[in-house]
N, C-alpha and C. Protein backbone atom coordinates (compact mmCIF):
# COMPACT_ATOMS: atom_id res chain seq x y z
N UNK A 1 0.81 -1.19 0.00
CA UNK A 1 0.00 0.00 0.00
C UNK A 1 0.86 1.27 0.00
N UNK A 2 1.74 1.16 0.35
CA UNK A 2 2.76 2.47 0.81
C UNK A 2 3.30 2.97 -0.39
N UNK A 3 3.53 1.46 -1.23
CA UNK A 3 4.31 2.48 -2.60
C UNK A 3 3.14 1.99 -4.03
N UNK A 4 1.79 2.48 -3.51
CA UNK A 4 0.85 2.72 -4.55
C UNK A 4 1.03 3.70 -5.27
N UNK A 5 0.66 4.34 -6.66
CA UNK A 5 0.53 5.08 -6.99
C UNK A 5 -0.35 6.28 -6.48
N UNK A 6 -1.58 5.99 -5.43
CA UNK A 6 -2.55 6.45 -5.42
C UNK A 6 -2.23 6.91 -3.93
N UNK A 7 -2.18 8.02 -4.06
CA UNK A 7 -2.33 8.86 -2.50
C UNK A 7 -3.08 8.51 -1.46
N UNK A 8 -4.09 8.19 -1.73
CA UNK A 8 -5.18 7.67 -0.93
C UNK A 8 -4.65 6.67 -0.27
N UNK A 9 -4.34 5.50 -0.90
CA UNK A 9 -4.28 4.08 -0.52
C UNK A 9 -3.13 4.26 0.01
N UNK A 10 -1.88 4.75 -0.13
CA UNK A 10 -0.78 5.50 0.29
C UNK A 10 -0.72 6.21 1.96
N UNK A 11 -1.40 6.78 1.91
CA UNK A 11 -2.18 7.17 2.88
C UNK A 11 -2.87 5.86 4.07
N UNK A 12 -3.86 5.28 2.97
CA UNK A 12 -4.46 3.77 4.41
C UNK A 12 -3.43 2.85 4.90
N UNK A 13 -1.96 3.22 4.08
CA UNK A 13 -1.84 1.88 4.17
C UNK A 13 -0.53 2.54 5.41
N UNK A 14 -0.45 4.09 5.46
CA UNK A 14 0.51 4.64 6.51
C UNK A 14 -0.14 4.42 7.71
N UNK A 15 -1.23 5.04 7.87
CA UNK A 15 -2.26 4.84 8.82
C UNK A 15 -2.20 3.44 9.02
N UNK A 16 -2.54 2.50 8.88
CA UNK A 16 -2.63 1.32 9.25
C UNK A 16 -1.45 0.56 10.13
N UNK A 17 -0.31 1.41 9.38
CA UNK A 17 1.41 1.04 9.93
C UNK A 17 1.11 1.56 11.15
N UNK A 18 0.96 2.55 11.52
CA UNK A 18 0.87 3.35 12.65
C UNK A 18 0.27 3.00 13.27
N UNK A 19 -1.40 2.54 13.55
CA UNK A 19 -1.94 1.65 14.51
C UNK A 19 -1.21 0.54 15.04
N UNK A 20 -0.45 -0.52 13.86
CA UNK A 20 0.11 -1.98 14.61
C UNK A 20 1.00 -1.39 15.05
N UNK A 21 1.49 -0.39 15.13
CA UNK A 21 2.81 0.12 15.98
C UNK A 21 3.00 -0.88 17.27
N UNK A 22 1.54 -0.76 17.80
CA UNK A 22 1.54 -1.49 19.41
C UNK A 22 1.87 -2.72 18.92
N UNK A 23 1.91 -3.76 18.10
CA UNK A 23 2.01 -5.06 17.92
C UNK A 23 3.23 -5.60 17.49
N UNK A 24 4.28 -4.52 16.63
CA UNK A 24 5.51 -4.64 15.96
C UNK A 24 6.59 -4.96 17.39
N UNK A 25 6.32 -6.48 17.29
CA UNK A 25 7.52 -7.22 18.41
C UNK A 25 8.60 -7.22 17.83
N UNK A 26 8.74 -7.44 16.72
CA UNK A 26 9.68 -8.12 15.08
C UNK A 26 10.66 -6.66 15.30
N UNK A 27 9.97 -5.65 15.38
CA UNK A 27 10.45 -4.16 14.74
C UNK A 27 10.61 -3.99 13.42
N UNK A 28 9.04 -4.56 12.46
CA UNK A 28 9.08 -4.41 11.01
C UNK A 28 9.26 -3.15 10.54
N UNK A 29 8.79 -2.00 11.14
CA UNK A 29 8.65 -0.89 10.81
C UNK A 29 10.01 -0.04 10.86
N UNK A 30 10.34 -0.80 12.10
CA UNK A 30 11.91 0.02 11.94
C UNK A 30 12.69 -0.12 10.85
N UNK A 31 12.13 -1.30 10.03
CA UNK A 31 12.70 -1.78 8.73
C UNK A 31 12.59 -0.35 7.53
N UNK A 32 11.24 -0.05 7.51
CA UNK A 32 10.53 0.60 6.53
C UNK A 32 9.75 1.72 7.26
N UNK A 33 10.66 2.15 7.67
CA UNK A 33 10.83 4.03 8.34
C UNK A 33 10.67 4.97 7.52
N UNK A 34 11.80 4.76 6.67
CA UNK A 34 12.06 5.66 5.59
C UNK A 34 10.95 6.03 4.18
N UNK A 35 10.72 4.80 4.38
CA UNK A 35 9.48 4.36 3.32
C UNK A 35 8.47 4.88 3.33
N UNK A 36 8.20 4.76 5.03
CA UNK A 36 6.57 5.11 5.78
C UNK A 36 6.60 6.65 5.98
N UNK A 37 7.87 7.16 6.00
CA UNK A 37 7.70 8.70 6.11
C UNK A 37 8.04 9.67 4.79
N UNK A 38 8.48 9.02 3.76
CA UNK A 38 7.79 9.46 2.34
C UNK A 38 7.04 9.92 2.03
N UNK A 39 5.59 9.38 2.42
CA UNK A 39 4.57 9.41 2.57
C UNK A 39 4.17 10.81 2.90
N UNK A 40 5.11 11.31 3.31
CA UNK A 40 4.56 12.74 4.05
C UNK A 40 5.36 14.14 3.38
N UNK A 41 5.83 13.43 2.45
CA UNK A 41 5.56 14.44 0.96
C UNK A 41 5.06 14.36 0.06
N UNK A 42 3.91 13.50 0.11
CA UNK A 42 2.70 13.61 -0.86
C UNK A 42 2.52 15.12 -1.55
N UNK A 43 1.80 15.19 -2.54
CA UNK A 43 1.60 16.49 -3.22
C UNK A 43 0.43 17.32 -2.58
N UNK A 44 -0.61 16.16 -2.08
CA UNK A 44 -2.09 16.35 -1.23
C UNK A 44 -1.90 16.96 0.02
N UNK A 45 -1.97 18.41 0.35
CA UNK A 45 -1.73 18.51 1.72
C UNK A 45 -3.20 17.64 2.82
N UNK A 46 -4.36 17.60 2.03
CA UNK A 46 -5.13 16.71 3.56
C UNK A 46 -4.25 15.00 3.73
N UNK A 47 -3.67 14.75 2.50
CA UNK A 47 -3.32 13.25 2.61
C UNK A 47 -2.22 13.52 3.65
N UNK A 48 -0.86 14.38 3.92
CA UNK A 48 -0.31 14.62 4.81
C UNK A 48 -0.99 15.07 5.90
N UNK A 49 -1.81 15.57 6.37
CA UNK A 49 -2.56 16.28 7.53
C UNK A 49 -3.21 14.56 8.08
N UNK A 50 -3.46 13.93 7.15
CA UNK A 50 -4.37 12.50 8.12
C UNK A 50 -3.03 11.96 8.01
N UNK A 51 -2.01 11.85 7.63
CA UNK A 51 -1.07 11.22 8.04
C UNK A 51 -0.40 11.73 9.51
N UNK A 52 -0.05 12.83 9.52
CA UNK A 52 0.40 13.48 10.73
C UNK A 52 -0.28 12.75 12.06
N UNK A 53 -1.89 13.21 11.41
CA UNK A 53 -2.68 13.02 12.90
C UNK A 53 -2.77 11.24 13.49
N UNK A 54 -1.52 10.54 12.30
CA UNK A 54 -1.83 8.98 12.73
C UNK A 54 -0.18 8.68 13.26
N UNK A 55 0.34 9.34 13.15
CA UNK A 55 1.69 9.57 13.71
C UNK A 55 1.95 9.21 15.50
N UNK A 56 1.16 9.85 16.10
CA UNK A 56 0.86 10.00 17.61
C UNK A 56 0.68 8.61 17.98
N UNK A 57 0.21 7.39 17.26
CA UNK A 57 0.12 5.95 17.35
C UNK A 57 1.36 5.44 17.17
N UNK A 58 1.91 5.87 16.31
CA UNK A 58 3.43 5.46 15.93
C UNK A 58 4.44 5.82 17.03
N UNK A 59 4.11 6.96 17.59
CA UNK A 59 5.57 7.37 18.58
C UNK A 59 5.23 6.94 19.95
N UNK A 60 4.02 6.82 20.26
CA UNK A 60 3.80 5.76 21.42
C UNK A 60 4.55 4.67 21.51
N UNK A 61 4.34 3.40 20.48
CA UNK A 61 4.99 2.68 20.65
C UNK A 61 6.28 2.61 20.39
N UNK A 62 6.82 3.40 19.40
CA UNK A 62 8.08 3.10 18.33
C UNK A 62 9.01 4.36 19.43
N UNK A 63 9.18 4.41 20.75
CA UNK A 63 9.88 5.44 20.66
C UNK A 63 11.58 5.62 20.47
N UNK A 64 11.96 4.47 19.78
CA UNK A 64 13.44 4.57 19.50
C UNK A 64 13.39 5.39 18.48
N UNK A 65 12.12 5.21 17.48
CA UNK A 65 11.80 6.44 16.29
C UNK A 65 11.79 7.33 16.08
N UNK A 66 11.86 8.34 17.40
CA UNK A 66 11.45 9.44 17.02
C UNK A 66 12.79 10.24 16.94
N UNK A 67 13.75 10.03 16.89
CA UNK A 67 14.38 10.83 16.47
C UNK A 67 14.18 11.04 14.73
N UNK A 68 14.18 9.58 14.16
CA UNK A 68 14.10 9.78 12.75
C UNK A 68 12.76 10.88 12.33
N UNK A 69 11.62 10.30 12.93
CA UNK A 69 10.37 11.13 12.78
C UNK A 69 10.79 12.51 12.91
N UNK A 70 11.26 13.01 14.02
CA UNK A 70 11.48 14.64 14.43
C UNK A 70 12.23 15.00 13.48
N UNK A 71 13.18 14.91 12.73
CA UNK A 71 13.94 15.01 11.66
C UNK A 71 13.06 15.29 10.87
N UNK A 72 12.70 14.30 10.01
CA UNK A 72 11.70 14.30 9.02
C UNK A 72 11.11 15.41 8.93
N UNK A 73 10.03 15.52 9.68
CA UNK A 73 8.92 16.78 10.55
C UNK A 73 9.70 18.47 10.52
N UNK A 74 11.38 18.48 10.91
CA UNK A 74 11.57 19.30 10.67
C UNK A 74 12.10 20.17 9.31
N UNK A 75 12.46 18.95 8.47
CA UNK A 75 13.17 19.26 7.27
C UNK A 75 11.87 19.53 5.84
N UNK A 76 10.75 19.00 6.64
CA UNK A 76 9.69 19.11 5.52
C UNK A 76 9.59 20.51 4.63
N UNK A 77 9.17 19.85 3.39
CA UNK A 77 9.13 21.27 2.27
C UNK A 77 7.75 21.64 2.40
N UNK A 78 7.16 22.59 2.54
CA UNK A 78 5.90 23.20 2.85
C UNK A 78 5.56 24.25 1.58
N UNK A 79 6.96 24.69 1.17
CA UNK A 79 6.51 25.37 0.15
C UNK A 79 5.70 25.05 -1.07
N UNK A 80 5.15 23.52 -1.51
CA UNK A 80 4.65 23.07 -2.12
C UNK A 80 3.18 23.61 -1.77
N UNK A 81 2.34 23.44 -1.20
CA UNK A 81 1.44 23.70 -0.53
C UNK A 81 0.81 24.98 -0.86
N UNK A 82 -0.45 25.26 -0.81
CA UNK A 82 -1.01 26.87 -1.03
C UNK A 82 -1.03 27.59 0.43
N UNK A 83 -1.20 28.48 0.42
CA UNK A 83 -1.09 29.39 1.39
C UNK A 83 -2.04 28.88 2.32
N UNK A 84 -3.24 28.60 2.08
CA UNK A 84 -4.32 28.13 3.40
C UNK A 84 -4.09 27.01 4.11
N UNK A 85 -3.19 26.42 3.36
CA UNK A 85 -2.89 25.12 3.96
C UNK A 85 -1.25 24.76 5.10
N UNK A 86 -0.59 25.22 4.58
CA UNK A 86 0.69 25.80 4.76
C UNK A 86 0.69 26.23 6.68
N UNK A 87 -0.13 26.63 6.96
CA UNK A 87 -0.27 26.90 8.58
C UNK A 87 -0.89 25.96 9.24
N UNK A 88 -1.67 25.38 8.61
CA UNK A 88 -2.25 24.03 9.14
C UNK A 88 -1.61 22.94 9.30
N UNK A 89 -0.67 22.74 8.02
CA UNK A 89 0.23 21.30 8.09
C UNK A 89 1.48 21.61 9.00
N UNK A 90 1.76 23.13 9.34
CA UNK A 90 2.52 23.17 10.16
C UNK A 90 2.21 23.45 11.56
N UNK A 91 1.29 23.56 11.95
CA UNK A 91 0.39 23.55 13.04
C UNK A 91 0.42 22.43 13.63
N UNK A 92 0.17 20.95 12.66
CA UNK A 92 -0.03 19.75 13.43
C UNK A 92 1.37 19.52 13.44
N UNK A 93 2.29 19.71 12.50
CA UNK A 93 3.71 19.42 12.63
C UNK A 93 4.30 20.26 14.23
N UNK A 94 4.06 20.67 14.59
CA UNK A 94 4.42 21.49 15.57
C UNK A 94 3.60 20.81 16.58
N UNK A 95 2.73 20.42 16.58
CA UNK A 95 1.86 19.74 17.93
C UNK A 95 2.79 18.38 18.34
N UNK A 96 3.00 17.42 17.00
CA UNK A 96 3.81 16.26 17.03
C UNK A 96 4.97 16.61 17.94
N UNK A 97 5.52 17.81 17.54
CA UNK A 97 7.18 18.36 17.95
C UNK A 97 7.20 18.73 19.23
N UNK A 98 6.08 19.20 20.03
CA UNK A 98 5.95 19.34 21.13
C UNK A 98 5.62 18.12 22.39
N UNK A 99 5.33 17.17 21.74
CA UNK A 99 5.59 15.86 21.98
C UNK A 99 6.41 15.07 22.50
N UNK A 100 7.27 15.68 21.50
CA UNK A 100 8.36 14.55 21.67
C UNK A 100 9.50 15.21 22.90
């Protein structure tokens, strides 16, 4: 799902990573980090915004992750984005960051 063409499914299939967070005994995800946070330069700013908000599942459990995550989060290009959106995706990016 992660490397669909289709944003959407792209999207269910990040979300979905992020829920089994609690279940990853294996540490599959630590495998496909890099992969799963791709994802969050989609071209779609709502497809990044429901990604963000499924993130908070992920750093619960995964917290050896978050350094990679906080990285990520901070290096993001925003300039893609239109102006209305642009404060919002950095809004939740900033909620995550306060988090950690």
């Amino acid at each position: 799902m992660l490397f669909d063409e289709k944003s959407y499914i792209k999207m269910r299939g990040f979300r979905i990573i992020c829920k089994l967070s609690k279940w990853d005994k294996k540490n599959k995800i630590n495998n496909i980090i890099d992969s799963l946070l791709q994802v969050l330069d989609d071209e779609k700013p709502t497809i990044v915004r429901l990604c963000l908000s499924s993130l908070n599942n992920l750093l619960l459990y995964k917290i050896d992750l978050s350094e990679k995550v906080e990285s990520k989060l901070k290096n993001m290009d925003l300039s893609k984005y239109k102006d209305s959106m642009k404060p919002l995706i950095q809004k939740d990016i900033d909620c995550i960051l306060n988090q950690l």
